[in-house]
C-alpha atoms as a PDB file:
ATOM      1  CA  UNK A   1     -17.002-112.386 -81.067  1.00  0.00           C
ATOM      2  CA  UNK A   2     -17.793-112.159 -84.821  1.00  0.00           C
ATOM      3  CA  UNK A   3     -19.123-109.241 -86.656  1.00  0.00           C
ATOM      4  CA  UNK A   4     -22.550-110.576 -86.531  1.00  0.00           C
ATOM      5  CA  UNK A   5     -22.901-110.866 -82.593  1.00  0.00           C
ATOM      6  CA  UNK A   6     -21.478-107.148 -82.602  1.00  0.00           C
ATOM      7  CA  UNK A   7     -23.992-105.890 -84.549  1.00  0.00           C
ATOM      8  CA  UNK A   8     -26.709-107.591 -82.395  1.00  0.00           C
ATOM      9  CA  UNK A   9     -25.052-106.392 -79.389  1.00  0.00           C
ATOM     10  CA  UNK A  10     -25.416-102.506 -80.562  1.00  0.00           C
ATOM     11  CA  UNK A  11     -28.739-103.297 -81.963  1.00  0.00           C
ATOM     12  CA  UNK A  12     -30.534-104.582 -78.832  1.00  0.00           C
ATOM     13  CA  UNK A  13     -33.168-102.625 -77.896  1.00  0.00           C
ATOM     14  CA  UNK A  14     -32.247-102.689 -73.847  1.00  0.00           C
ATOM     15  CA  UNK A  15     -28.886-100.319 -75.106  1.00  0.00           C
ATOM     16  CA  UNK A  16     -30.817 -97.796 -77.215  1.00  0.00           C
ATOM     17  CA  UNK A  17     -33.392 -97.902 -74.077  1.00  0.00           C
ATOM     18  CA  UNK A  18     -30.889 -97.572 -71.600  1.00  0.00           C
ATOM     19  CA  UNK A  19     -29.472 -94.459 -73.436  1.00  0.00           C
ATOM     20  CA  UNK A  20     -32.529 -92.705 -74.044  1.00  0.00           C
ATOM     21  CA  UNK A  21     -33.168 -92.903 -70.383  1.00  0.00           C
ATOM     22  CA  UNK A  22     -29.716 -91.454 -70.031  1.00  0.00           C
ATOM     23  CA  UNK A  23     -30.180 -88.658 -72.834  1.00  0.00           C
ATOM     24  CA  UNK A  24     -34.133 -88.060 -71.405  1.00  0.00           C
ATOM     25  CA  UNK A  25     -32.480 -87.847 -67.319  1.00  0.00           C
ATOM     26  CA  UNK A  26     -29.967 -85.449 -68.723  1.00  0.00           C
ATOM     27  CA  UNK A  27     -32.326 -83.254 -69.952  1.00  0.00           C
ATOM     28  CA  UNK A  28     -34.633 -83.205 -67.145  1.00  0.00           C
ATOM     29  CA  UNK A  29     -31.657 -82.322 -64.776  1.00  0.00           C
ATOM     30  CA  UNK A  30     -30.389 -79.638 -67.261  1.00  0.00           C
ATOM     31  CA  UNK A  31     -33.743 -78.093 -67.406  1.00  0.00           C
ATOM     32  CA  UNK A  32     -34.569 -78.063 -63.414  1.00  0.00           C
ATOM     33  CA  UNK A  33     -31.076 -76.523 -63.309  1.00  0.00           C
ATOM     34  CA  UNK A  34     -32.143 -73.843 -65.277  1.00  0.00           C
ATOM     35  CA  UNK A  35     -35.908 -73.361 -63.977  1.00  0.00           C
ATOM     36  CA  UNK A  36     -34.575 -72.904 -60.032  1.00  0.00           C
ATOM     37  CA  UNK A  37     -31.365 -71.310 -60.805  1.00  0.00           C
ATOM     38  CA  UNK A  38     -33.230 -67.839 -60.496  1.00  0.00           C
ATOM     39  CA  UNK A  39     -34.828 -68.713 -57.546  1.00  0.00           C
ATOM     40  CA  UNK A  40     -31.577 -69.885 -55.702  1.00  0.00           C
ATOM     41  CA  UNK A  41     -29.616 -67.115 -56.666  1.00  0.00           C
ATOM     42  CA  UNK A  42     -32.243 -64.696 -56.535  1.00  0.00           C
ATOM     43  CA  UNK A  43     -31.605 -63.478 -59.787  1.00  0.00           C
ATOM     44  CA  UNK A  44     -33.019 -60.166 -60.578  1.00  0.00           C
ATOM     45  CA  UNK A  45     -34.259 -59.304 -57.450  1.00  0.00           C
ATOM     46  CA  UNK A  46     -33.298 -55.989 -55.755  1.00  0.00           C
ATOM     47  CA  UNK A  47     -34.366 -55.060 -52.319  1.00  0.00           C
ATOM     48  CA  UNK A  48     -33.530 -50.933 -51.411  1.00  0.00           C
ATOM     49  CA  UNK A  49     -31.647 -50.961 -47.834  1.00  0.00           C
ATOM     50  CA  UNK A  50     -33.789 -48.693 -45.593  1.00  0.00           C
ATOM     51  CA  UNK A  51     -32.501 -46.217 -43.244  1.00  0.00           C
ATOM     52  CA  UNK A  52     -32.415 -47.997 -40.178  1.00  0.00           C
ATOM     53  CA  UNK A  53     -29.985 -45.265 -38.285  1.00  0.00           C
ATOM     54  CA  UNK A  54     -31.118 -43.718 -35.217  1.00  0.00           C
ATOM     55  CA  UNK A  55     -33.596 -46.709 -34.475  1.00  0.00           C
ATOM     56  CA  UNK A  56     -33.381 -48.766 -31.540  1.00  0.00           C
ATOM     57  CA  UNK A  57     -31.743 -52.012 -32.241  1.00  0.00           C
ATOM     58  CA  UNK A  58     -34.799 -54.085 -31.989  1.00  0.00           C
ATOM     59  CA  UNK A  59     -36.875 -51.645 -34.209  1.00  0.00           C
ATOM     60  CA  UNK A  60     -34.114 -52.003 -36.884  1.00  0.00           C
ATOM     61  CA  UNK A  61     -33.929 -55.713 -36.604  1.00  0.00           C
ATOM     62  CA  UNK A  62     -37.753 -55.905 -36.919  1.00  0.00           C
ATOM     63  CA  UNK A  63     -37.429 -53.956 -39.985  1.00  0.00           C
ATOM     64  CA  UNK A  64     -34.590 -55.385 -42.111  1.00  0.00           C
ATOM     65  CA  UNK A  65     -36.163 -58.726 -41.293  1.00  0.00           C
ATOM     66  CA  UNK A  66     -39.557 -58.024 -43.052  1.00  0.00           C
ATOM     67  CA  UNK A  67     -37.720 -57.362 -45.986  1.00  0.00           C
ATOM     68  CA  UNK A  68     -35.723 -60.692 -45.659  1.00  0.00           C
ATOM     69  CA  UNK A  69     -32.660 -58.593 -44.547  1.00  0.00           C
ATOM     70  CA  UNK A  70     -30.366 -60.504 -41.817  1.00  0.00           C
ATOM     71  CA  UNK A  71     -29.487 -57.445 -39.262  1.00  0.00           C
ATOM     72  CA  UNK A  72     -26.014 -58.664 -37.427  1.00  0.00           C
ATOM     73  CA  UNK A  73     -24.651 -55.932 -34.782  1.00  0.00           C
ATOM     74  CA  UNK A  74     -20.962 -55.745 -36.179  1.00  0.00           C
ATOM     75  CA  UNK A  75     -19.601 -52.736 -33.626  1.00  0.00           C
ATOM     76  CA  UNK A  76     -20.361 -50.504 -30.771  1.00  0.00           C
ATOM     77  CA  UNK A  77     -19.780 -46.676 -30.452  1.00  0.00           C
ATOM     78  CA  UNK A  78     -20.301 -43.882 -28.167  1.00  0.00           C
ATOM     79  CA  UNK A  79     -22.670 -40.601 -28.903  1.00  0.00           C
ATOM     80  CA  UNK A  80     -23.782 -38.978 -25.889  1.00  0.00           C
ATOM     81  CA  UNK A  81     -26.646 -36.870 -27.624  1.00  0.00           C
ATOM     82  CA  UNK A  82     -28.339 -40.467 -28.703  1.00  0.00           C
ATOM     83  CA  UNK A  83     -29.889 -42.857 -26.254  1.00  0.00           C
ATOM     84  CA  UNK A  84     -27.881 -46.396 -25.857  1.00  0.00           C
ATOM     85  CA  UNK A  85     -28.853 -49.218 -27.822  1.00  0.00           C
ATOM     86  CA  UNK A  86     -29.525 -46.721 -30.852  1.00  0.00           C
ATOM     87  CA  UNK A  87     -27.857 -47.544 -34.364  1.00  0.00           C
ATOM     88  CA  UNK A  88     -25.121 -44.982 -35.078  1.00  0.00           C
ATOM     89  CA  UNK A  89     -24.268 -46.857 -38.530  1.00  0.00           C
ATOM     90  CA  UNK A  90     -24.665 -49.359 -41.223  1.00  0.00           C
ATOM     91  CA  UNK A  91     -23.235 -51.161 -43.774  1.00  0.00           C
ATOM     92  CA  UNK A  92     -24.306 -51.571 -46.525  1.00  0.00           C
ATOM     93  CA  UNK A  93     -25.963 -47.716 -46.841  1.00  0.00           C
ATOM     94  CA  UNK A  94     -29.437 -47.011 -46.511  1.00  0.00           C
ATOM     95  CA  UNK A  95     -30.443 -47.013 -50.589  1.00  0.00           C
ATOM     96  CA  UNK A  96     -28.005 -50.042 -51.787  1.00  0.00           C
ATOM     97  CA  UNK A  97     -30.099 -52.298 -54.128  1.00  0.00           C
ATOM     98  CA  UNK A  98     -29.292 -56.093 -52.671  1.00  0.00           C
ATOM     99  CA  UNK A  99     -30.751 -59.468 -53.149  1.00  0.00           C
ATOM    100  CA  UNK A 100     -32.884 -60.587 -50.075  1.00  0.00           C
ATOM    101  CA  UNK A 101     -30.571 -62.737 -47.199  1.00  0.00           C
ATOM    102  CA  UNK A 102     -28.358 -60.107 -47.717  1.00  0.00           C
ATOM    103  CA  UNK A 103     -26.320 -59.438 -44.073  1.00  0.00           C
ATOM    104  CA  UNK A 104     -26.910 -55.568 -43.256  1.00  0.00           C
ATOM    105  CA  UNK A 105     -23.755 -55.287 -40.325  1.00  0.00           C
ATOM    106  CA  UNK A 106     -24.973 -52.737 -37.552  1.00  0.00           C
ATOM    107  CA  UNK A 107     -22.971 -50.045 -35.845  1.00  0.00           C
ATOM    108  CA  UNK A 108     -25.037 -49.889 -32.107  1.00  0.00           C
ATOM    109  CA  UNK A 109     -24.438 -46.992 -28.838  1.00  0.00           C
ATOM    110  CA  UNK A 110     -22.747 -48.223 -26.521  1.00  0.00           C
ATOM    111  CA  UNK A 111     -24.216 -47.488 -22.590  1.00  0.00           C
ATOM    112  CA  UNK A 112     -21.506 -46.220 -20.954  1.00  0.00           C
ATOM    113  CA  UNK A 113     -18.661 -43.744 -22.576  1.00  0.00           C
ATOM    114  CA  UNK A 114     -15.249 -45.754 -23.868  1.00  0.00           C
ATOM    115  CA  UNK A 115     -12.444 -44.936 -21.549  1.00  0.00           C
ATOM    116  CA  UNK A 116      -8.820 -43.079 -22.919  1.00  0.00           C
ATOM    117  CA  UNK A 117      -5.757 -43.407 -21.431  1.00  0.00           C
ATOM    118  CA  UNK A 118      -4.009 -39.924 -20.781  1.00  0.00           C
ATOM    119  CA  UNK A 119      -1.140 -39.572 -22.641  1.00  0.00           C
ATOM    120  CA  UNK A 120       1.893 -37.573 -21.111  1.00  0.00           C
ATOM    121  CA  UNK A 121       1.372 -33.526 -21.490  1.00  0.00           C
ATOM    122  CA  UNK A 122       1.869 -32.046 -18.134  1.00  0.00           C
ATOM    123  CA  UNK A 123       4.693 -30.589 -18.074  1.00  0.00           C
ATOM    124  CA  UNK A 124       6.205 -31.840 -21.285  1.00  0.00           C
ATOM    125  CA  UNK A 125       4.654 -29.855 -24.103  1.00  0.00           C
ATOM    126  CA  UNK A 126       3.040 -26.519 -25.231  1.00  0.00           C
ATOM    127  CA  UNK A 127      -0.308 -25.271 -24.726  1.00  0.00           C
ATOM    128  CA  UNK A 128      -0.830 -25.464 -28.253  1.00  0.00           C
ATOM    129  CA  UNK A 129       0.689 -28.872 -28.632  1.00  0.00           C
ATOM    130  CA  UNK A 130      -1.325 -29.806 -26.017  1.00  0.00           C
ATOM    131  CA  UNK A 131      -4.662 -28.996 -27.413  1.00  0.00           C
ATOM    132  CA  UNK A 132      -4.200 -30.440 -30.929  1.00  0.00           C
ATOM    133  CA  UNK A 133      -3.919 -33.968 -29.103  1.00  0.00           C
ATOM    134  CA  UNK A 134      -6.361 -33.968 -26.403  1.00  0.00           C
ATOM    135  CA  UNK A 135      -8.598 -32.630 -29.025  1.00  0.00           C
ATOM    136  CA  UNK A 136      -7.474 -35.610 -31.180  1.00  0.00           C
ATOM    137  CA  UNK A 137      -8.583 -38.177 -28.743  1.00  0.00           C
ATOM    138  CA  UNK A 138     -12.358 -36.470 -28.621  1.00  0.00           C
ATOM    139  CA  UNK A 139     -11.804 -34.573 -25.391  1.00  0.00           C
ATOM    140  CA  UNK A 140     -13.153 -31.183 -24.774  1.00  0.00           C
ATOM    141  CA  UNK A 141     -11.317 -28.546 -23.747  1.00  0.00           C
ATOM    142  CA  UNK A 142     -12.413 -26.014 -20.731  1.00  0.00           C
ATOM    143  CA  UNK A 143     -11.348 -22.294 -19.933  1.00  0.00           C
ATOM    144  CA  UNK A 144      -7.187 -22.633 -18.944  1.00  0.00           C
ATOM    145  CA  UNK A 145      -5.844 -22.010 -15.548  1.00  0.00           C
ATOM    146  CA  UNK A 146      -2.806 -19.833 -15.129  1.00  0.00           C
ATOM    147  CA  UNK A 147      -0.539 -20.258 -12.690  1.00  0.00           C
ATOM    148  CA  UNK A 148       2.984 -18.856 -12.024  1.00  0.00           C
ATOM    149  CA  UNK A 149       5.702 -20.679 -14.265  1.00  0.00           C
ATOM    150  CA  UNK A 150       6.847 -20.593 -18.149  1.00  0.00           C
ATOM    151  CA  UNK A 151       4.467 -18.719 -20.306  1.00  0.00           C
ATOM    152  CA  UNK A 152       2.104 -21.090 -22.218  1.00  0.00           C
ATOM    153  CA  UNK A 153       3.709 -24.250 -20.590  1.00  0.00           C
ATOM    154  CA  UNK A 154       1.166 -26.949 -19.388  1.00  0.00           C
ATOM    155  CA  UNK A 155       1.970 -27.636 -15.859  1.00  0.00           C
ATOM    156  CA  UNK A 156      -0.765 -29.922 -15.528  1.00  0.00           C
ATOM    157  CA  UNK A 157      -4.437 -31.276 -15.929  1.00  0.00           C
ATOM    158  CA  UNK A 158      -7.748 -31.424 -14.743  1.00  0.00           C
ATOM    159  CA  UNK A 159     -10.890 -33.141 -14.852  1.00  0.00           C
ATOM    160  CA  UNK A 160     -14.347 -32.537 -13.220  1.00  0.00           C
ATOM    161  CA  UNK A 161     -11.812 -30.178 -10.900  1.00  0.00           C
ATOM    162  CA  UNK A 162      -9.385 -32.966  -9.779  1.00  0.00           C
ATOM    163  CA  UNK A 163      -5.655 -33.368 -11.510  1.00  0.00           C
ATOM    164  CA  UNK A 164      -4.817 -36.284 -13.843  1.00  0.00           C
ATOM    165  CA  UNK A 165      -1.831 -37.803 -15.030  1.00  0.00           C
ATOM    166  CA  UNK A 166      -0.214 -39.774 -18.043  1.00  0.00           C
ATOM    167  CA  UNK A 167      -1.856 -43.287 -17.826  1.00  0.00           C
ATOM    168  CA  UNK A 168      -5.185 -42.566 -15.583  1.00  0.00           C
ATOM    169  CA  UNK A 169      -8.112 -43.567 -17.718  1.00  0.00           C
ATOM    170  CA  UNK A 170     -10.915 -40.804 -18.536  1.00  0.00           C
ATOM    171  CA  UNK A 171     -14.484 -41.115 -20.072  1.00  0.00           C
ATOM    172  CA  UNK A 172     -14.069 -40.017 -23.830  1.00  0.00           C
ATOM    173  CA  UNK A 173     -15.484 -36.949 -24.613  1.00  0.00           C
ATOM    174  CA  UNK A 174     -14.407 -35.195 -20.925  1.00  0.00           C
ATOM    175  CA  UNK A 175     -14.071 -31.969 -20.255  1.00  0.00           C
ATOM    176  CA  UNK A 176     -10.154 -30.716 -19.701  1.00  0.00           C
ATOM    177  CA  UNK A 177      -8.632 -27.630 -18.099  1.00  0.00           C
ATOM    178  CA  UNK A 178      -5.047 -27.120 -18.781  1.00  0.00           C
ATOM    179  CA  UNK A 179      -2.982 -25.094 -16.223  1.00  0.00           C
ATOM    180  CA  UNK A 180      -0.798 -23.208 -17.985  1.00  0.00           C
ATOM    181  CA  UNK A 181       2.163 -21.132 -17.145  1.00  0.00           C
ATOM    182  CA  UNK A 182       1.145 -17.533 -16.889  1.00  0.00           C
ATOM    183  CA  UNK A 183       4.760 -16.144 -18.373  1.00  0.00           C
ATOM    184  CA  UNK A 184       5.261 -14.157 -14.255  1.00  0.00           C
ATOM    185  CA  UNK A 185       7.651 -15.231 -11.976  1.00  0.00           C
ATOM    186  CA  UNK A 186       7.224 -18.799  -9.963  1.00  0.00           C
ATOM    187  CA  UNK A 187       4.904 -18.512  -6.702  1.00  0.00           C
ATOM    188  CA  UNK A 188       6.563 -21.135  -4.454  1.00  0.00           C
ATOM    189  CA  UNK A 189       2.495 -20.716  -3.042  1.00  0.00           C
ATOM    190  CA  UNK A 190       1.131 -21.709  -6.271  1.00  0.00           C
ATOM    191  CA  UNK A 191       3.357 -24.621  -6.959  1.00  0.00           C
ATOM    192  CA  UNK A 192       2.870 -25.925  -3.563  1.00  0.00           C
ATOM    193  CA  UNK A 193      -0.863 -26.134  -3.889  1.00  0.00           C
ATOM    194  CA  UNK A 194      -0.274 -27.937  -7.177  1.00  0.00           C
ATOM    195  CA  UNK A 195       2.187 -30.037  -5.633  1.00  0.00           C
ATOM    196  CA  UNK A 196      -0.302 -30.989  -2.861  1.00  0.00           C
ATOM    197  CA  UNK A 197      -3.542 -31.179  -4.806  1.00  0.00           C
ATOM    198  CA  UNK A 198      -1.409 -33.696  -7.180  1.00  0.00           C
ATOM    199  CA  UNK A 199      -0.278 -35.478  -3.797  1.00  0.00           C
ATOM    200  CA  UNK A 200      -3.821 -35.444  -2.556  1.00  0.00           C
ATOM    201  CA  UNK A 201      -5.174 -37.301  -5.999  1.00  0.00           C
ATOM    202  CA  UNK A 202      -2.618 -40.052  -5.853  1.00  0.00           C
ATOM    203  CA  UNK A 203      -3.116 -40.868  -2.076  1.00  0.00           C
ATOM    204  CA  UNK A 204      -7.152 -41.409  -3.502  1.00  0.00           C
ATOM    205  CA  UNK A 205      -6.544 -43.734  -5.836  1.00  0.00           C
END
C-alpha cells in the first residue's frame, strides 16, 4: 500500500462516520449513566425508621412497607407482660435515616416461654451462690424453706411446689423456692419427707 491509498483509507468518510457514531454512543451511555444513577442508588433520599416496637407483627409489616421498608422477622423472644406475636425489637432503631428497600430485621414474642435446663445447686452450693445464678438465668426467686441441716446450705429446689433437679427443663422466668439448711440439728423426719417427695417426683416423670 502506498502513501496515497493510506491517506484515502483515513480519509473515507464511512471511518470518520463510523467513529462519530462511536464518540456520539459513548456519550449517550455516559450521560444515561449519570441521569439514573440517582435513581438506582437512591441517592439523597432518607427515609426516618418508625417505631414499630410493641406492634403486632402484621401492623409493623404494614407499616415499614408503606414507606418502602422490607420488614424480615430476624429472632424470637419471650416477655410475659406483652401479648405473643408483638415486636420486642428492631434493628436498625426507630429514628435511623435509610434509603428506601432498606431491610428493617424484627425481634417478635414468642407464644410459649423458652425452656432452661437446671443447672446443679441442690446440695452443692450456698444460698447465696445459689441465687446469683438462678437469678442469672431469669428465674425468680420465692420465700426459702428451712429445713434441718447446714445453715444456709441449699438442700434442694422447688417449682410450682414440686422438687427439681440438675437437668429437668423449666419455663424461663419460674418462680423458685430454695430449701435451705436452717443451721439446727438434722431431723431424720425432715430429711425423710425430702427424701420421699424427691422419690415421689422422679417416679412421675
Amino acid at each position: 500500500m502506498n502513501l496515497s491509498d493510506f491517506r484515502k483509507k483515513i480519509t473515507a468518510p464511512i471511518l470518520w462516520g463510523n467513529l462519530l457514531a462511536m464518540v456520539i454512543l459513548t456519550v449517550v451511555i455516559c450521560f444515561c449513566v449519570w441521569r439514573f444513577m440517582d435513581d438506582y442508588t437512591h441517592h439523597g433520599e432518607r427515609i426516618s425508621v418508625p417505631d414499630v416496637r410493641g406492634q403486632f407483627k402484621a401492623s409493623a409489616v404494614y407499616e415499614l412497607e408503606t414507606l418502602s421498608l422490607e420488614a424480615v422477622v430476624a429472632d424470637s423472644s419471650y416477655n410475659r407482660a406483652l401479648p405473643p406475636g408483638t415486636v420486642l425489637d428492631q434493628n436498625p432503631l426507630p429514628g435511623s435515616e435509610v434509603k428506601s428497600g432498606r431491610t428493617i430485621f424484627l425481634t417478635i414474642n414468642s407464644a410459649t416461654s423458652p425452656m432452661v435446663e437446671m443447672p446443679d445447686i441442690a446440695d452443692n452450693c450456698s444460698m447465696r451462690e445459689a441465687q446469683a445464678r438462678l437469678s442469672g438465668l431469669g428465674f425468680k426467686l420465692g420465700e426459702m424453706e428451712y429445713v434441718a441441716g447446714d445453715k444456709d446450705w441449699v438442700l434442694g429446689l422447688k417449682c410450682h411446689g414440686r422438687f427439681v433437679m440438675q437437668g429437668d427443663r423449666v419455663p424461663a422466668g419460674s418462680m423458685i423456692t430454695l430449701v435451705v439448711g436452717s443451721g439446727t440439728e438434722e431431723d431424720n423426719a425432715d430429711t425423710d419427707s425430702i427424701d420421699s417427695e424427691e422419690e415421689e417426683f422422679v417416679i412421675r416423670l
